[in-house]
N, C-alpha and C. Protein backbone atom coordinates (compact mmCIF):
# COMPACT_ATOMS: atom_id res chain seq x y z
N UNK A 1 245.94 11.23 -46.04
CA UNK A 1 247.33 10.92 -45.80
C UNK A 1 247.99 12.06 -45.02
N UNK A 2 248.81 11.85 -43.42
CA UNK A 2 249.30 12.82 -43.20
C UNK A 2 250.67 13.35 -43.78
N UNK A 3 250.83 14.47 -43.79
CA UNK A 3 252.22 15.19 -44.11
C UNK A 3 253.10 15.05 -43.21
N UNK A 4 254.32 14.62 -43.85
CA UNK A 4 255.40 15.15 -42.82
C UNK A 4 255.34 16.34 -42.27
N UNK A 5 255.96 16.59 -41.13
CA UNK A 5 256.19 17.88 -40.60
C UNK A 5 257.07 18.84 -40.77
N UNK A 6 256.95 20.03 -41.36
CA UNK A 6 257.58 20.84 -42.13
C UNK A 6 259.05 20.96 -41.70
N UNK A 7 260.20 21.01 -42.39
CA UNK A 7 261.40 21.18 -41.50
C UNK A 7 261.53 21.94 -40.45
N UNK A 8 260.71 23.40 -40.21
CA UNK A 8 261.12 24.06 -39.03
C UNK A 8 259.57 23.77 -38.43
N UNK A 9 259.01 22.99 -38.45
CA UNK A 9 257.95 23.14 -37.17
C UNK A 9 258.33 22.58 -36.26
N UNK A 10 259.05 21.59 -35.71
CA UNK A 10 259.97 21.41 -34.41
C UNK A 10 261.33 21.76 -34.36
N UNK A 11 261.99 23.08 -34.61
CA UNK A 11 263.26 23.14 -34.92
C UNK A 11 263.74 23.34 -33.36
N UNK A 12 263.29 22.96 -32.28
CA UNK A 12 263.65 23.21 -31.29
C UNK A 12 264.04 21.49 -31.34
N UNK A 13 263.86 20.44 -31.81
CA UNK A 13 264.53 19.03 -31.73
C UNK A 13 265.72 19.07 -32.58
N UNK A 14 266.29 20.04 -33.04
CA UNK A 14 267.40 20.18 -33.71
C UNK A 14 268.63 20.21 -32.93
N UNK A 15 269.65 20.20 -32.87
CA UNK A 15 270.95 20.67 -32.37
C UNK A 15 271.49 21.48 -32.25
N UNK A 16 271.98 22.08 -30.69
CA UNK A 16 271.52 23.56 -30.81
C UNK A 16 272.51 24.21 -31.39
N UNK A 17 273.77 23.54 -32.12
CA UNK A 17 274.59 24.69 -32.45
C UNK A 17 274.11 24.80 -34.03
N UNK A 18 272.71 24.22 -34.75
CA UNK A 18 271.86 24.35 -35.93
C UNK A 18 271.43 26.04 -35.41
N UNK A 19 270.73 26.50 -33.97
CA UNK A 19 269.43 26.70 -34.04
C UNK A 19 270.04 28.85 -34.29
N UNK A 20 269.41 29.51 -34.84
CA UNK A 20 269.54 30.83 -34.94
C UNK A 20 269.42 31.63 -33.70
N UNK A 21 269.92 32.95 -33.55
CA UNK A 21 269.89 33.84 -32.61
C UNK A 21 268.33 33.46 -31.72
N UNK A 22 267.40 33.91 -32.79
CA UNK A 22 265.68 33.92 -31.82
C UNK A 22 265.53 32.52 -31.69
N UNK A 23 266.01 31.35 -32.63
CA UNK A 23 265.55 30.18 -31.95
C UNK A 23 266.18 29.74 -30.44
N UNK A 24 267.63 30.63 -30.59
CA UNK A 24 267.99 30.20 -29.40
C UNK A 24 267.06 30.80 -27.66
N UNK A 25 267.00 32.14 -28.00
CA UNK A 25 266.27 33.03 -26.94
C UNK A 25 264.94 32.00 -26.81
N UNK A 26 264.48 31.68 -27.84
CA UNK A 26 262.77 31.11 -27.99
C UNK A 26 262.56 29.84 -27.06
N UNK A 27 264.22 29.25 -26.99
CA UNK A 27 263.94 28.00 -26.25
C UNK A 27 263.83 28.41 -24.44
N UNK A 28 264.15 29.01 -24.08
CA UNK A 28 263.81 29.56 -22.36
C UNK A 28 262.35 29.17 -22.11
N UNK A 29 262.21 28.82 -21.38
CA UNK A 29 260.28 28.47 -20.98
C UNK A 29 259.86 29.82 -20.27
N UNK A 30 261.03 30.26 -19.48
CA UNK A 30 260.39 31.30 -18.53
C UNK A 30 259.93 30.81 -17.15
N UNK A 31 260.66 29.53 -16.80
CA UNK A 31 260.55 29.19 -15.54
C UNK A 31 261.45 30.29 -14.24
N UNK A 32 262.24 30.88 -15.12
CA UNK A 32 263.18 32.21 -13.83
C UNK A 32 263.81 31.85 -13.01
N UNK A 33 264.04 29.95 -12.71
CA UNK A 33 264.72 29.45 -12.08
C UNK A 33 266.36 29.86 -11.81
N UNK A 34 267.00 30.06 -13.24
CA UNK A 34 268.28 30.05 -13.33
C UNK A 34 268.62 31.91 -12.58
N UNK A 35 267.52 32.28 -12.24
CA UNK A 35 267.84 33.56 -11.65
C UNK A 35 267.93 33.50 -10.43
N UNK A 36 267.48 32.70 -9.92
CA UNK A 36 267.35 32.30 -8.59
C UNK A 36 268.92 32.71 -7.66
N UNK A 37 269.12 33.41 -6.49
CA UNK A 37 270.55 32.45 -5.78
C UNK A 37 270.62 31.17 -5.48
N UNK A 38 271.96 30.41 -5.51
CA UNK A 38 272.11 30.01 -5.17
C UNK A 38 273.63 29.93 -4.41
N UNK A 39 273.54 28.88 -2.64
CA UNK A 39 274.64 28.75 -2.06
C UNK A 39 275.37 27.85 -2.16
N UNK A 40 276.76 28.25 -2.16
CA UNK A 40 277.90 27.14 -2.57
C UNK A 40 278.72 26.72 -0.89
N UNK A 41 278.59 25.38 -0.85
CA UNK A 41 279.49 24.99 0.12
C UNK A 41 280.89 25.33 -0.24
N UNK A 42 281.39 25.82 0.75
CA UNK A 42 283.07 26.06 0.78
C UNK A 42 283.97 24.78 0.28
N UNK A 43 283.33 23.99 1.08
CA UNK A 43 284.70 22.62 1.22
C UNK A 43 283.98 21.82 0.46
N UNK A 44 282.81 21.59 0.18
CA UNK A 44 282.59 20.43 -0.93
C UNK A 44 281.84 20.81 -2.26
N UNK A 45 281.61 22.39 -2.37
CA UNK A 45 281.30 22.89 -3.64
C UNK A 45 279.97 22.46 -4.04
N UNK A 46 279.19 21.76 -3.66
CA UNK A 46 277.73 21.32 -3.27
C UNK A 46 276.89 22.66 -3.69
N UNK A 47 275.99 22.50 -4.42
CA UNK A 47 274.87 23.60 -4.55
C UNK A 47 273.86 23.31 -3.42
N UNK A 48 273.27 24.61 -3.57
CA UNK A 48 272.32 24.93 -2.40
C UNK A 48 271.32 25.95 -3.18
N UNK A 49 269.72 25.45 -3.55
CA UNK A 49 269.08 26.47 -3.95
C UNK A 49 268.28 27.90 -2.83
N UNK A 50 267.81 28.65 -3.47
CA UNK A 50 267.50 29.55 -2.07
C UNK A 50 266.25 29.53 -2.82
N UNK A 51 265.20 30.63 -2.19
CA UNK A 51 263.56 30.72 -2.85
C UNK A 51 263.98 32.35 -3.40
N UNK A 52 265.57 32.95 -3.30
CA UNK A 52 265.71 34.79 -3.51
C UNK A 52 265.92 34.75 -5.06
N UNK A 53 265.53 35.41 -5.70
CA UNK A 53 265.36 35.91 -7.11
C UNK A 53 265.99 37.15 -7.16
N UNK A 54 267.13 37.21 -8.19
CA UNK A 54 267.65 37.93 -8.38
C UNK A 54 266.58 39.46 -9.18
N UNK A 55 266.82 40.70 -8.51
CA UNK A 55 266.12 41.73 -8.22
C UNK A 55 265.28 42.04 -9.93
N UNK A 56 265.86 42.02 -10.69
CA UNK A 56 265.60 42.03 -11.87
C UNK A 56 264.24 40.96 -12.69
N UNK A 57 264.23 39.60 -11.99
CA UNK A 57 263.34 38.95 -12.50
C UNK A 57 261.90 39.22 -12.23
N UNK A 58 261.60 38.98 -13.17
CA UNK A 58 259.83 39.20 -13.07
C UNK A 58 259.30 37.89 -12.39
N UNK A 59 258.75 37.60 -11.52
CA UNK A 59 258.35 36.37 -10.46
C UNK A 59 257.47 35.52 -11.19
N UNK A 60 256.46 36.73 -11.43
CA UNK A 60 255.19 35.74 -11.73
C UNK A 60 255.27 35.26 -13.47
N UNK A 61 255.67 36.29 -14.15
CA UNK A 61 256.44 35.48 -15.83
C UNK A 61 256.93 34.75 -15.67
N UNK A 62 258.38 35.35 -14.57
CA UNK A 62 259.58 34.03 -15.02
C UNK A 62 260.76 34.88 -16.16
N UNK A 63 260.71 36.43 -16.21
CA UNK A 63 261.47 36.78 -17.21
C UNK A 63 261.98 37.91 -16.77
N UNK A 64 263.27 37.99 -17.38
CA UNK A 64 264.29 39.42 -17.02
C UNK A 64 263.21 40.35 -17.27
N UNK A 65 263.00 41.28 -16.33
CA UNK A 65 262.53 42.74 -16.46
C UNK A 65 263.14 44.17 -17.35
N UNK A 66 265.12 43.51 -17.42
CA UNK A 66 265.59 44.59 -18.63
C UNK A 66 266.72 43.60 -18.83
N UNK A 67 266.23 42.41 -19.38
CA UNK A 67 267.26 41.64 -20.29
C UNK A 67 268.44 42.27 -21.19
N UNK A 68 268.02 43.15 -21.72
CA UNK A 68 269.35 43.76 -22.81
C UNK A 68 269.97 44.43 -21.97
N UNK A 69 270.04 44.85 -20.94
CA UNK A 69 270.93 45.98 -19.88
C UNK A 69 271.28 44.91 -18.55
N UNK A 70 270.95 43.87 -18.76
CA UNK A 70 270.87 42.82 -17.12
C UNK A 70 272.31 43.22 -16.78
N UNK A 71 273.51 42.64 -17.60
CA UNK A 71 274.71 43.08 -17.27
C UNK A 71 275.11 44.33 -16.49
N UNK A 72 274.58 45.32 -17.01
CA UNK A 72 275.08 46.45 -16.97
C UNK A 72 274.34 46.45 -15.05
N UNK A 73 273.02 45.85 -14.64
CA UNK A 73 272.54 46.40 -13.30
C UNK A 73 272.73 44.61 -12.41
N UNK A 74 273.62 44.11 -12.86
CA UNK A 74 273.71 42.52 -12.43
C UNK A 74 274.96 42.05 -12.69
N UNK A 75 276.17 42.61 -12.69
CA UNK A 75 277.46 42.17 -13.34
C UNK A 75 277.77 40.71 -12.99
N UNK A 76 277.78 39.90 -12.34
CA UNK A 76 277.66 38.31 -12.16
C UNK A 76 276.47 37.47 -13.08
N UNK A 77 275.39 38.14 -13.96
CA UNK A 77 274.29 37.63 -14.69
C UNK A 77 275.37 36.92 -15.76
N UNK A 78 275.01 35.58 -16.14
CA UNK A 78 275.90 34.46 -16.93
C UNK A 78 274.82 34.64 -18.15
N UNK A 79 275.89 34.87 -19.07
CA UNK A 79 275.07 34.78 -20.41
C UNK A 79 275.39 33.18 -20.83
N UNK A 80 273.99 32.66 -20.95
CA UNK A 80 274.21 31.62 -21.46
C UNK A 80 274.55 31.64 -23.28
N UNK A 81 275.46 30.37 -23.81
CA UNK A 81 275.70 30.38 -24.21
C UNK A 81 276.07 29.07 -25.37
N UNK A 82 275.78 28.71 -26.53
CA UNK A 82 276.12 26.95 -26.48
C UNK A 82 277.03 26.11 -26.59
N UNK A 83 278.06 27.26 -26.24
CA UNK A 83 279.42 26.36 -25.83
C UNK A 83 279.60 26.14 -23.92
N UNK A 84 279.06 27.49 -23.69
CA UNK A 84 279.21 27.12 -22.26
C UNK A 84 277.88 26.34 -21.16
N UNK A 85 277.16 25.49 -22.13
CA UNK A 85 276.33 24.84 -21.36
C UNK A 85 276.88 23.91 -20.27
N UNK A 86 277.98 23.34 -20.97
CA UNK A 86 277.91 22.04 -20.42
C UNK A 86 278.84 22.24 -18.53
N UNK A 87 279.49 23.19 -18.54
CA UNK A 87 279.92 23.87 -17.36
C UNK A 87 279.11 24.64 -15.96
N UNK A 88 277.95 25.18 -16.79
CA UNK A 88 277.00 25.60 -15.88
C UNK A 88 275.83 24.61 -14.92
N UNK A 89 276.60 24.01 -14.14
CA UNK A 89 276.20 22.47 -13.32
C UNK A 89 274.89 23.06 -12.76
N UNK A 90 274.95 24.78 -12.22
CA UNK A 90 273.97 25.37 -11.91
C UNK A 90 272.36 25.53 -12.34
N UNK A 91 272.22 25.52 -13.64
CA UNK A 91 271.29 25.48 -14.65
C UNK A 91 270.23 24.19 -14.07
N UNK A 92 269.34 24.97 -13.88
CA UNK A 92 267.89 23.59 -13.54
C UNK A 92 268.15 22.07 -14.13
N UNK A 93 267.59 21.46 -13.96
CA UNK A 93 267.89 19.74 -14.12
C UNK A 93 266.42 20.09 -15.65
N UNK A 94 265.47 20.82 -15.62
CA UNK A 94 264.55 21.22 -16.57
C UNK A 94 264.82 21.76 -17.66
N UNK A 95 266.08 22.93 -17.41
CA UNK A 95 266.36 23.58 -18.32
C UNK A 95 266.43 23.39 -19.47
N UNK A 96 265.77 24.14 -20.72
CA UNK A 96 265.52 23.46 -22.02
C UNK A 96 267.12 23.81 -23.04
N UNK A 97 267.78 24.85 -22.24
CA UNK A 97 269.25 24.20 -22.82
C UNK A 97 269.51 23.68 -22.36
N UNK A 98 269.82 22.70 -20.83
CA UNK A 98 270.91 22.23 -20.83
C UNK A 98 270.03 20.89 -21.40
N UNK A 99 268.92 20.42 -21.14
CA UNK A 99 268.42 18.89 -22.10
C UNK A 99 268.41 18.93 -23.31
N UNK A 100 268.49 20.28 -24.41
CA UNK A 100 268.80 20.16 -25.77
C UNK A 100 270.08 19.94 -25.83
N UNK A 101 271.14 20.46 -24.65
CA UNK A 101 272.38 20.38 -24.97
C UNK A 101 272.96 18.65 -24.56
N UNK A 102 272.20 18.73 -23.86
CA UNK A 102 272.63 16.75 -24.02
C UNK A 102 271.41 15.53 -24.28
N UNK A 103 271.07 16.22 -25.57
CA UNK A 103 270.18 15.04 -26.56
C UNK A 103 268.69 15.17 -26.06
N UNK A 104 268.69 15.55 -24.71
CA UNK A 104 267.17 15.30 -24.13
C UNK A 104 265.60 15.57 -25.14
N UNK A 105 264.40 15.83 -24.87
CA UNK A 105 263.41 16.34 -25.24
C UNK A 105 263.19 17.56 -24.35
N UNK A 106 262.24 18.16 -24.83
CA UNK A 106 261.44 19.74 -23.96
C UNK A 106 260.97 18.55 -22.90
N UNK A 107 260.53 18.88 -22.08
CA UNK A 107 259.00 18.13 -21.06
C UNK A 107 257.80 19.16 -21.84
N UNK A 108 256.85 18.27 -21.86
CA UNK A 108 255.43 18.01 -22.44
C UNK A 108 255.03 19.70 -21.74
N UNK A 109 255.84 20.14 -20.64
CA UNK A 109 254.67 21.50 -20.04
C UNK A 109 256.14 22.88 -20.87
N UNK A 110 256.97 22.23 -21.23
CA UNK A 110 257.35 23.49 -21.88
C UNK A 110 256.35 24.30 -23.13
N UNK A 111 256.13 25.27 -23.26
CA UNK A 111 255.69 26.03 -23.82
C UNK A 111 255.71 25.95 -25.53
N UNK A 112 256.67 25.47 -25.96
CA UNK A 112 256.64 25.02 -27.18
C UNK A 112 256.42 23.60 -27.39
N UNK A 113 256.51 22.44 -26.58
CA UNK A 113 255.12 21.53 -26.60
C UNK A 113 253.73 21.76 -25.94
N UNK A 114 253.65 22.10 -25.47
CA UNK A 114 252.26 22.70 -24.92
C UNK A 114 251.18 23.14 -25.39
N UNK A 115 251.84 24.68 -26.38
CA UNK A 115 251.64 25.67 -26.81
C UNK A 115 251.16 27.02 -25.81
N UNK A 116 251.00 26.53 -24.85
CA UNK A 116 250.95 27.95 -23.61
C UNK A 116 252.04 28.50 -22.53
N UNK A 117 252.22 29.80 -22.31
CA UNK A 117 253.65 30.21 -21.91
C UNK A 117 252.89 30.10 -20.58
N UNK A 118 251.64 29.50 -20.02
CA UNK A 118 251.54 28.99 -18.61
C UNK A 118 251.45 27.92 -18.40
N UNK A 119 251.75 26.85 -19.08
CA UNK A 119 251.98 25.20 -18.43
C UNK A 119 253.18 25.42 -17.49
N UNK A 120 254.33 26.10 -17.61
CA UNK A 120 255.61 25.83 -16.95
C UNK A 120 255.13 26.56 -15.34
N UNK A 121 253.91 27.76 -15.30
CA UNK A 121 253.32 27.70 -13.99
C UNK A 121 252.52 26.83 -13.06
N UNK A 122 251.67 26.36 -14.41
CA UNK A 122 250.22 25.66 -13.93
C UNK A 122 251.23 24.09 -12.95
N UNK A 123 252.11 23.57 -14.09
CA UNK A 123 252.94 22.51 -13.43
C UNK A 123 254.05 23.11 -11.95
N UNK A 124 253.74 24.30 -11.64
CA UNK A 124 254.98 24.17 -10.46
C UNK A 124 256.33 24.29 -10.59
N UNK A 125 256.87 24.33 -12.04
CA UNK A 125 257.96 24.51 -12.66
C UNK A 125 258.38 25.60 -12.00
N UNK A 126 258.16 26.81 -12.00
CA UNK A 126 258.54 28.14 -12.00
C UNK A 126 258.68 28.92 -11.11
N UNK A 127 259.21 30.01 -10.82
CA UNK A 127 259.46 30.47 -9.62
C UNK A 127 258.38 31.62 -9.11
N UNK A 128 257.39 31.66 -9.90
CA UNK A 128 255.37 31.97 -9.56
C UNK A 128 255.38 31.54 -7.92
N UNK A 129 254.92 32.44 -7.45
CA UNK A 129 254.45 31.81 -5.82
C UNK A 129 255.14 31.64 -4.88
N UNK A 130 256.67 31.33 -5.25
CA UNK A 130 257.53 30.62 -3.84
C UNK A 130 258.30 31.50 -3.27
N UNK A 131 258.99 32.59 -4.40
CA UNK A 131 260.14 33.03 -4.06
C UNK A 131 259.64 34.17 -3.96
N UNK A 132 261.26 34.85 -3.31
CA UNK A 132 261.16 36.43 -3.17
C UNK A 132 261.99 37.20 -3.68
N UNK A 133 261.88 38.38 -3.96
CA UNK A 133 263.11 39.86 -4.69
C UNK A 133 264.79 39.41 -3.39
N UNK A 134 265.61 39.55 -4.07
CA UNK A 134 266.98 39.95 -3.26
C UNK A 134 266.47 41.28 -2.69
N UNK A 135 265.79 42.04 -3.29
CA UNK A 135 265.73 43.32 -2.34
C UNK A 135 264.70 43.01 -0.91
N UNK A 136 263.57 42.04 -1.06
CA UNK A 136 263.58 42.01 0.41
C UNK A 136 264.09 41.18 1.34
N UNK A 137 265.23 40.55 1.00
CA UNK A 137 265.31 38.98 1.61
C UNK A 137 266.48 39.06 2.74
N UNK A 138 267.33 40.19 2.67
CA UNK A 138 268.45 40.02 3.63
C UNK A 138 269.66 38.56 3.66
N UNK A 139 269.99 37.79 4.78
CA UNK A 139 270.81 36.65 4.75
C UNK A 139 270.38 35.83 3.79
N UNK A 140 270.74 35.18 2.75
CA UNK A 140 270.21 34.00 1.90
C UNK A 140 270.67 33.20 2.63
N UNK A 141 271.56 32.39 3.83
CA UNK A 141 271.64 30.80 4.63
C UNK A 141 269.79 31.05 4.97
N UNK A 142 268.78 32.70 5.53
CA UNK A 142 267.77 32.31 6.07
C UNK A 142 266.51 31.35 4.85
N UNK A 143 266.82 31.34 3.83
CA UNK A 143 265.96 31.33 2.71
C UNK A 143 266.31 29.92 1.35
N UNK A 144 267.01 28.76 2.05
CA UNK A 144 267.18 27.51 1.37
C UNK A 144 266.07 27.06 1.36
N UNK A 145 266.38 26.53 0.16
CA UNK A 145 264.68 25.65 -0.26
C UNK A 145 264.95 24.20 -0.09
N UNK A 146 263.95 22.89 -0.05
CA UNK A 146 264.38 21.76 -0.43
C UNK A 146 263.79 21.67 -1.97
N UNK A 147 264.26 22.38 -2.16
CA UNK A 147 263.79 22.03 -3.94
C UNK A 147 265.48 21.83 -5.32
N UNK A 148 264.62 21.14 -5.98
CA UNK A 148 266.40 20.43 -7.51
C UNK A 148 266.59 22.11 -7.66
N UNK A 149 267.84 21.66 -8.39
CA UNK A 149 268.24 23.55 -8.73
C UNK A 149 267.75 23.31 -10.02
């Protein structure tokens, strides 16, 4: 006979204003997307992704290089937050807050269905391979991607 599944072995299907400090950090896949620039049209406010990674991210993880100090060497870095999800239009269409924050599931290559912190590479998710540092990139109009934000 199988067992139910213990209350916290999927506590990431919970609601996130349930989930604790580390459950919250725990839900990030480490895709590094949301570090990414991106350009804003003037007159119609339209996003625009670029392939430039803000200087701090680690490429091939997908993770802040000094997360607890990001502020202090990144003053525009947005702390996410779970009241201010629903405002950040910016946030990947993947992102595992903003689909916990409106009912969604993980996708099958996030890391806590998976169980490996490289499905979100192996799938193409992540910003592994494409992009580059703000420190070498110069103009970001040269460096738009056709890729979802």
């Amino acid at each position: 006979m199988n067992k139910p599944p213990s209350e916290t072995a999927r506590w990431w299907d919970k609601p996130l204003a349930t989930l604790d400090a580390g459950q919250w950090e725990a839900l990030c896949d480490g895709c590094g997307r949301c570090c990414l620039h991106k350009l804003e049209d003037a007159d119609t406010g339209e996003l625009y992704p670029t392939n430039v990674a803000c200087k701090l991210l680690d490429r091939k993880n997908g993770r802040c290089t000094d997360y607890p100090n990001r502020k202090k060497w990144v003053a525009d870095c947005v702390q996410l937050s779970k009241d201010r999800l629903e405002e950040l239009e910016w946030l990947p269409g993947t992102c595992a807050y903003r689909l916990r924050a409106f009912g969604e599931p993980l996708p099958e290559w996030h890391y806590l269905e998976s169980g490996s912190r490289e499905s979100v590479h192996q799938t193409g998710m992540s910003t592994r391979g494409w992009t580059i540092s703000e420190v070498d990139a110069n103009e970001l109009e040269f460096h738009l991607v056709d890729r979802d934000l």
